[in-house]
C-alpha atoms as a PDB file:
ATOM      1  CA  UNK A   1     -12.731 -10.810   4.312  1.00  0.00           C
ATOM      2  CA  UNK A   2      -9.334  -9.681   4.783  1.00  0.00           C
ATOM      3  CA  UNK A   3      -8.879  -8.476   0.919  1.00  0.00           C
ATOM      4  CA  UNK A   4     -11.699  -5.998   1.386  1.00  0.00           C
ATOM      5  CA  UNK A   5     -10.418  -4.728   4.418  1.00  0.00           C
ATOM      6  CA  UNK A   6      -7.105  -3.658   2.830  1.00  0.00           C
ATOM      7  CA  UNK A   7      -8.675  -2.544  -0.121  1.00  0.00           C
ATOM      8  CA  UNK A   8     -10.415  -0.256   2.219  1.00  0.00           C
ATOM      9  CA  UNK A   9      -7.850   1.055   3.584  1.00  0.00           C
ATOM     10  CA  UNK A  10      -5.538   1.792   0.674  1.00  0.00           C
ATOM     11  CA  UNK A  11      -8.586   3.708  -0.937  1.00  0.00           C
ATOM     12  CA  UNK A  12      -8.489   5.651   1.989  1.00  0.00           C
ATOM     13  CA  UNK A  13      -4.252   6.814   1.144  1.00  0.00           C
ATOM     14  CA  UNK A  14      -4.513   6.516  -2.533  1.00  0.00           C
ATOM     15  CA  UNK A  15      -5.744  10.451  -2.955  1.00  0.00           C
ATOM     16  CA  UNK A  16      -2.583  11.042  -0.869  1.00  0.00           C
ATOM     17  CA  UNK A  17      -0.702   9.393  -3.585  1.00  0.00           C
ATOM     18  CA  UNK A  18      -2.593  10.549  -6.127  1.00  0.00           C
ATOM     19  CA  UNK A  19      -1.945  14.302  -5.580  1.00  0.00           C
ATOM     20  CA  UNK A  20       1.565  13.515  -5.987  1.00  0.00           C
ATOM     21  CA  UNK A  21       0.379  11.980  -9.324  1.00  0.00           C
ATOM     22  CA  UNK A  22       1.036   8.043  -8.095  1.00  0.00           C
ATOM     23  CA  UNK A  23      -1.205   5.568  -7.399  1.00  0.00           C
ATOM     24  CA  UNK A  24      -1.230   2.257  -5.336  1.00  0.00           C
ATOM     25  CA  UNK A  25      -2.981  -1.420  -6.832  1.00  0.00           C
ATOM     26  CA  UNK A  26      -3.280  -3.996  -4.706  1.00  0.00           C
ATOM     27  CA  UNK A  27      -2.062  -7.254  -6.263  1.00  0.00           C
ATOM     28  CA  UNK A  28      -1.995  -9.646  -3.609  1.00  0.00           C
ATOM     29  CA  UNK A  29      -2.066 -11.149   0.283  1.00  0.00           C
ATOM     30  CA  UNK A  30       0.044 -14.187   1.113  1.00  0.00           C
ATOM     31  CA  UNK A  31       0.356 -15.285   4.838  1.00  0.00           C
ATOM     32  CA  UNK A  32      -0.285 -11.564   6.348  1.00  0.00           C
ATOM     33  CA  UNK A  33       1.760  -9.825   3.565  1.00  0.00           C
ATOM     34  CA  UNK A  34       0.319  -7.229   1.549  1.00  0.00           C
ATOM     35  CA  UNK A  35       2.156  -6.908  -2.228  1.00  0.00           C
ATOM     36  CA  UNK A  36       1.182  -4.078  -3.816  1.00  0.00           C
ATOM     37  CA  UNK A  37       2.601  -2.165  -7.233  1.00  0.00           C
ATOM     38  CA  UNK A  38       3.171   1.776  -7.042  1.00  0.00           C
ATOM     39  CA  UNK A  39       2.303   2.939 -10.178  1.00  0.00           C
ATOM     40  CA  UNK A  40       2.886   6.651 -11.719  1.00  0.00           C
ATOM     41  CA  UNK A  41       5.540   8.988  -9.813  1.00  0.00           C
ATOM     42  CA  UNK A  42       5.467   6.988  -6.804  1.00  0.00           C
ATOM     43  CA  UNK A  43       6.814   3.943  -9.408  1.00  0.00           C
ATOM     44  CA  UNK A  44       9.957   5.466  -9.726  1.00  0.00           C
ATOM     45  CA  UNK A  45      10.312   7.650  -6.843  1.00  0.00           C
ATOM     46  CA  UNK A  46      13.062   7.907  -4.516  1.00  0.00           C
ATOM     47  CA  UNK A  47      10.904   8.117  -1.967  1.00  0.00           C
ATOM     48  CA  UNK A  48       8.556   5.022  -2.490  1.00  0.00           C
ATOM     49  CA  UNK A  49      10.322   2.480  -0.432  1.00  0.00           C
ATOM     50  CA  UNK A  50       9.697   4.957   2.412  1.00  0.00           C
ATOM     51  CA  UNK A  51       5.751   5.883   1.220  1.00  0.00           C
ATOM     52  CA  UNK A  52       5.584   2.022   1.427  1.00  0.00           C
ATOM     53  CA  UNK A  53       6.879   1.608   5.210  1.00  0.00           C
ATOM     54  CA  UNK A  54       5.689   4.905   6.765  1.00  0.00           C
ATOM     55  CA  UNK A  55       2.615   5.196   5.147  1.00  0.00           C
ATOM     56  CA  UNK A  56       0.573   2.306   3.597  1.00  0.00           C
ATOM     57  CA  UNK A  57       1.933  -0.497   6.364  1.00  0.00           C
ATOM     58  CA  UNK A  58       1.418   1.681   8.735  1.00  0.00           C
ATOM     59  CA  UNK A  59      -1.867   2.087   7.550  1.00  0.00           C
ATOM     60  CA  UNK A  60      -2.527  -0.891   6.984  1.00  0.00           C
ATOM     61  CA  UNK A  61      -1.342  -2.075  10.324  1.00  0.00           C
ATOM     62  CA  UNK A  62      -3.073  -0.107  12.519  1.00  0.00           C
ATOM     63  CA  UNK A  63      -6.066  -0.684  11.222  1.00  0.00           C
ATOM     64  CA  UNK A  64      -5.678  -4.287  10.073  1.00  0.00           C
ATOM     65  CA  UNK A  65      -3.876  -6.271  12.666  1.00  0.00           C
ATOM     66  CA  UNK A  66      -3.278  -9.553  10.499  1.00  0.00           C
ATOM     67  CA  UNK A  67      -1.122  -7.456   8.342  1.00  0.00           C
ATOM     68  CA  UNK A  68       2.445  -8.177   8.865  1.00  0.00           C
ATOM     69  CA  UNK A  69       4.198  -6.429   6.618  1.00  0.00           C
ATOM     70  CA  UNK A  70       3.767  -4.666   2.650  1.00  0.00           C
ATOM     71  CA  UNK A  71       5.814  -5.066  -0.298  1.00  0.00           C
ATOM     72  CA  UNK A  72       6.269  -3.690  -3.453  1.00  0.00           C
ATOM     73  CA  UNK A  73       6.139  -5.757  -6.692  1.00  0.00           C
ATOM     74  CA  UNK A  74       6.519  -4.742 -10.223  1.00  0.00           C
END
């Protein structure tokens, strides 16, 4: 099921995010788009729109094909 595949796969960044004390929660999947809520430093960093982009959807895409893109909700 696609919801355990990208829960897989953000496991696999979230000690990445983590050591920059952030985390990642997945929140939901609608038509190929991943929301997701940054939590901790990433929340408010300057940086999280590209720790989003660079990181998790590319992740996520490479790995996950049906993903088309990831966004971040509060």
């Amino acid at each position: 099921m696609l919801k355990e595949r990208v829960e897989e796969v953000i496991d696999k960044i979230r000690p990445v995010l983590q050591a920059d004390g952030g985390n990642i929660e997945l929140v939901d999947i609608v038509d190929g788009i991943v929301k997701v809520r940054l939590k901790g430093a990433c929340a408010g960093c300057a940086g999280a729109q590209m720790t989003l982009k660079m990181g998790v959807e590319k992740a996520l895409k490479e790995e996950i094909p049906e993903v088309k893109s990831v966004e971040s909700v509060q």
